[in-house]
Every structure is written in structure tokens, then in C-alpha cells.
Protein backbone atom coordinates (compact mmCIF):
# COMPACT_ATOMS: atom_id res chain seq x y z
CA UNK A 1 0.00 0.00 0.00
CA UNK A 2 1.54 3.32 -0.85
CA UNK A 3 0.58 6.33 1.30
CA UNK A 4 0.92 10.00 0.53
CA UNK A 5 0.80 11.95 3.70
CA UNK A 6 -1.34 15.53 3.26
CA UNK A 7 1.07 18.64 3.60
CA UNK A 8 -1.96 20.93 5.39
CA UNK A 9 -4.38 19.29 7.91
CA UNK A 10 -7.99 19.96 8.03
CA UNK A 11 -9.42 22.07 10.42
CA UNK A 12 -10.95 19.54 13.28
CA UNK A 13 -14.15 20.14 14.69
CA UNK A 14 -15.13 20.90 18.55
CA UNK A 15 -15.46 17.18 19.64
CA UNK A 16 -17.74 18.59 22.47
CA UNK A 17 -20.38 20.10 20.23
CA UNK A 18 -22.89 17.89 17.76
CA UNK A 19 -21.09 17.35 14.59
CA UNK A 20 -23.14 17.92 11.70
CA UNK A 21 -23.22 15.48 9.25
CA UNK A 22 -21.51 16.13 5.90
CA UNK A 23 -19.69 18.75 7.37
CA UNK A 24 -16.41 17.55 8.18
CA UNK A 25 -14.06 15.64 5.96
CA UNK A 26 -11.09 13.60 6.87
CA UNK A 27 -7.35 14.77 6.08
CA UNK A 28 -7.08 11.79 3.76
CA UNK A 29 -8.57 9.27 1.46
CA UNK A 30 -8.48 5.77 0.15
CA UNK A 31 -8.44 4.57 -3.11
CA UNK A 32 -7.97 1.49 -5.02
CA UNK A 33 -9.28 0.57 -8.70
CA UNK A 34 -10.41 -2.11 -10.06
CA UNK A 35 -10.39 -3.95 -13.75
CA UNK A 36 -12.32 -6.66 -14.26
CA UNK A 37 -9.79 -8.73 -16.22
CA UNK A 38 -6.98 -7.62 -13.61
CA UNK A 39 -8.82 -7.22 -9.88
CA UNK A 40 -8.04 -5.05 -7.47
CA UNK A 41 -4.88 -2.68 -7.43
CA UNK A 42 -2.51 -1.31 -5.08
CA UNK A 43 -4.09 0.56 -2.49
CA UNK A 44 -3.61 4.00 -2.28
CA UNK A 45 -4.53 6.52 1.07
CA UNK A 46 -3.77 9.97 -0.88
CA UNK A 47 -4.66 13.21 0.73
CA UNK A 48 -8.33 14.67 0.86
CA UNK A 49 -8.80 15.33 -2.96
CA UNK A 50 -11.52 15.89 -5.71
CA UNK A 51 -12.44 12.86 -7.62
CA UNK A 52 -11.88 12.70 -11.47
CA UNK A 53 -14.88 10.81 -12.54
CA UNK A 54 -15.18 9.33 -16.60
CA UNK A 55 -17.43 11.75 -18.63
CA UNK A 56 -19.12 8.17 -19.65
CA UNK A 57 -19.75 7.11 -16.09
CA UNK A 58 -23.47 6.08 -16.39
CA UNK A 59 -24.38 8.34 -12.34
CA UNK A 60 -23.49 11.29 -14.85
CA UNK A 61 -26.34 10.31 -16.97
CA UNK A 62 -28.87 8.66 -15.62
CA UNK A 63 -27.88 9.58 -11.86
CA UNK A 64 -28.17 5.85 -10.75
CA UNK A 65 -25.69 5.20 -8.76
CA UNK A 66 -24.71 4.08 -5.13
CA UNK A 67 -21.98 4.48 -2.42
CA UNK A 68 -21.57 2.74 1.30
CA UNK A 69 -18.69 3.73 3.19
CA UNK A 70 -16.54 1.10 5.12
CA UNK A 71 -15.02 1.71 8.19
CA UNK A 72 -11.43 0.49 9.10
CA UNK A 73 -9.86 0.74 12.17
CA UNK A 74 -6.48 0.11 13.69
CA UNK A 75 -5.85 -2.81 16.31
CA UNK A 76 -4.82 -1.10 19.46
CA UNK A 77 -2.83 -4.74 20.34
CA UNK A 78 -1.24 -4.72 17.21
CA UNK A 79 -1.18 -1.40 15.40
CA UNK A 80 -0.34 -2.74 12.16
CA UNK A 81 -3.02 -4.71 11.85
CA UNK A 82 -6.57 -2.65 10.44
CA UNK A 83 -9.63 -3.92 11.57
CA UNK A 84 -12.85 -3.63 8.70
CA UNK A 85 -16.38 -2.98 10.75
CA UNK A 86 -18.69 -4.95 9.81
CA UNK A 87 -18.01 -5.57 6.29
CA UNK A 88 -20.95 -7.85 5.41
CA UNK A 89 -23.33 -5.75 6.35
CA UNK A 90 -21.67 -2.98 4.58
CA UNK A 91 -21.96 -5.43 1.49
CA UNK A 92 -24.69 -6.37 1.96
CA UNK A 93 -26.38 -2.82 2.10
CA UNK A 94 -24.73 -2.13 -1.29
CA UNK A 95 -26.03 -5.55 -3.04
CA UNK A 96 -29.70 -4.22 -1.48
CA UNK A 97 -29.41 -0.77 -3.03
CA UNK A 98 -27.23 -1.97 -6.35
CA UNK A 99 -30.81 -4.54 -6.74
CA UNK A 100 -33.02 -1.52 -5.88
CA UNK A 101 -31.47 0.59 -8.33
CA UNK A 102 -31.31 -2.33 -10.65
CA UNK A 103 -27.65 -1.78 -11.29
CA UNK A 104 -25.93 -5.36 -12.51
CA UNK A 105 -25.35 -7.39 -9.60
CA UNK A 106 -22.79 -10.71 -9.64
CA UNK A 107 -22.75 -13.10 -6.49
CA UNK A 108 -19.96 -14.92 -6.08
């Protein structure tokens, strides 16, 4: 995995007041693409950016489209180790909404 630390930190929030939602943005993101003939790439945690998105992308056109965040987190016993939260139900979600949508769906 290649990381790309950010040279200017975001503003944090007041921990101690409600957070809005869509408000604040993490200092970094992560990335990885994927090719159906090749699979996933190398992962990528790049700082906070804008996304370049394919004029042909079909959400640009028809607006279908989806998105369900994962969380990761670090294992405090062995802090190189990341940690996915609940990652089925995250998957799951998505297969739900992709079927929804009707967006082409492939179970494994």
C-alpha cells in the first residue's frame, strides 16, 4: 500500500459540540481501482482530494448510482493490523441498493 501523507491538515471540529453530518471531511482518502480482467490494485490513502470521474460514467447520466462507506480501524494490540467494521453488512447494504437501483449485480 503506498501512502501520501497531506502537507496541510484539516481544520478539526469541537469534539464537544454535535457534529453535523456532511460537514467535516477527513485529512485523507483511500483509493484502489479495479479492472475486471486484472482485480483489485494497489491501495492508495492519498490526501483529501476531488475525484476525477469518466465523462461516460453512467451516475453522470442517468444519476443511478450508489456508495456505502466502510469503516477500518487500527488494532490497538497490534497497530499494524486494520480492523474492517462490519463488512458484510456494509456489502450487503450495497447488493440491497445496487438490486433496488437495478444496477448489474454478480454473487460470487
Amino acid at each position: 500500500m503506498e501512502i501520501r501523507r497531506t502537507s496541510a491538515q484539516i481544520t478539526k471540529p469541537d469534539y464537544n459540540k454535535p457534529l453535523p453530518f456532511g460537514i467535516y471531511h477527513t485529512d485523507h482518502l483511500f483509493e484502489v481501482d479495479y479492472e475486471p480482467e486484472c482485480g483489485w490494485g494497489k491501495p492508495l490513502i492519498s490526501p483529501y482530494h476531488n475525484l476525477l470521474i469518466d465523462p461516460s460514467n453512467s451516475a453522470l447520466h442517468y444519476a443511478i448510482q450508489l456508495f456505502e462507506g466502510m469503516k477500518a480501524y487500527r488494532n490497538v494490540n497490534n497497530p499494524e493490523e486494520l480492523l474492517l467494521f462490519r463488512p458484510e453488512m456494509n456489502m450487503s447494504r450495497m447488493l440491497k441498493s445496487a438490486e433496488r437501483l437495478g444496477l448489474p449485480v454478480k454473487l460470487f
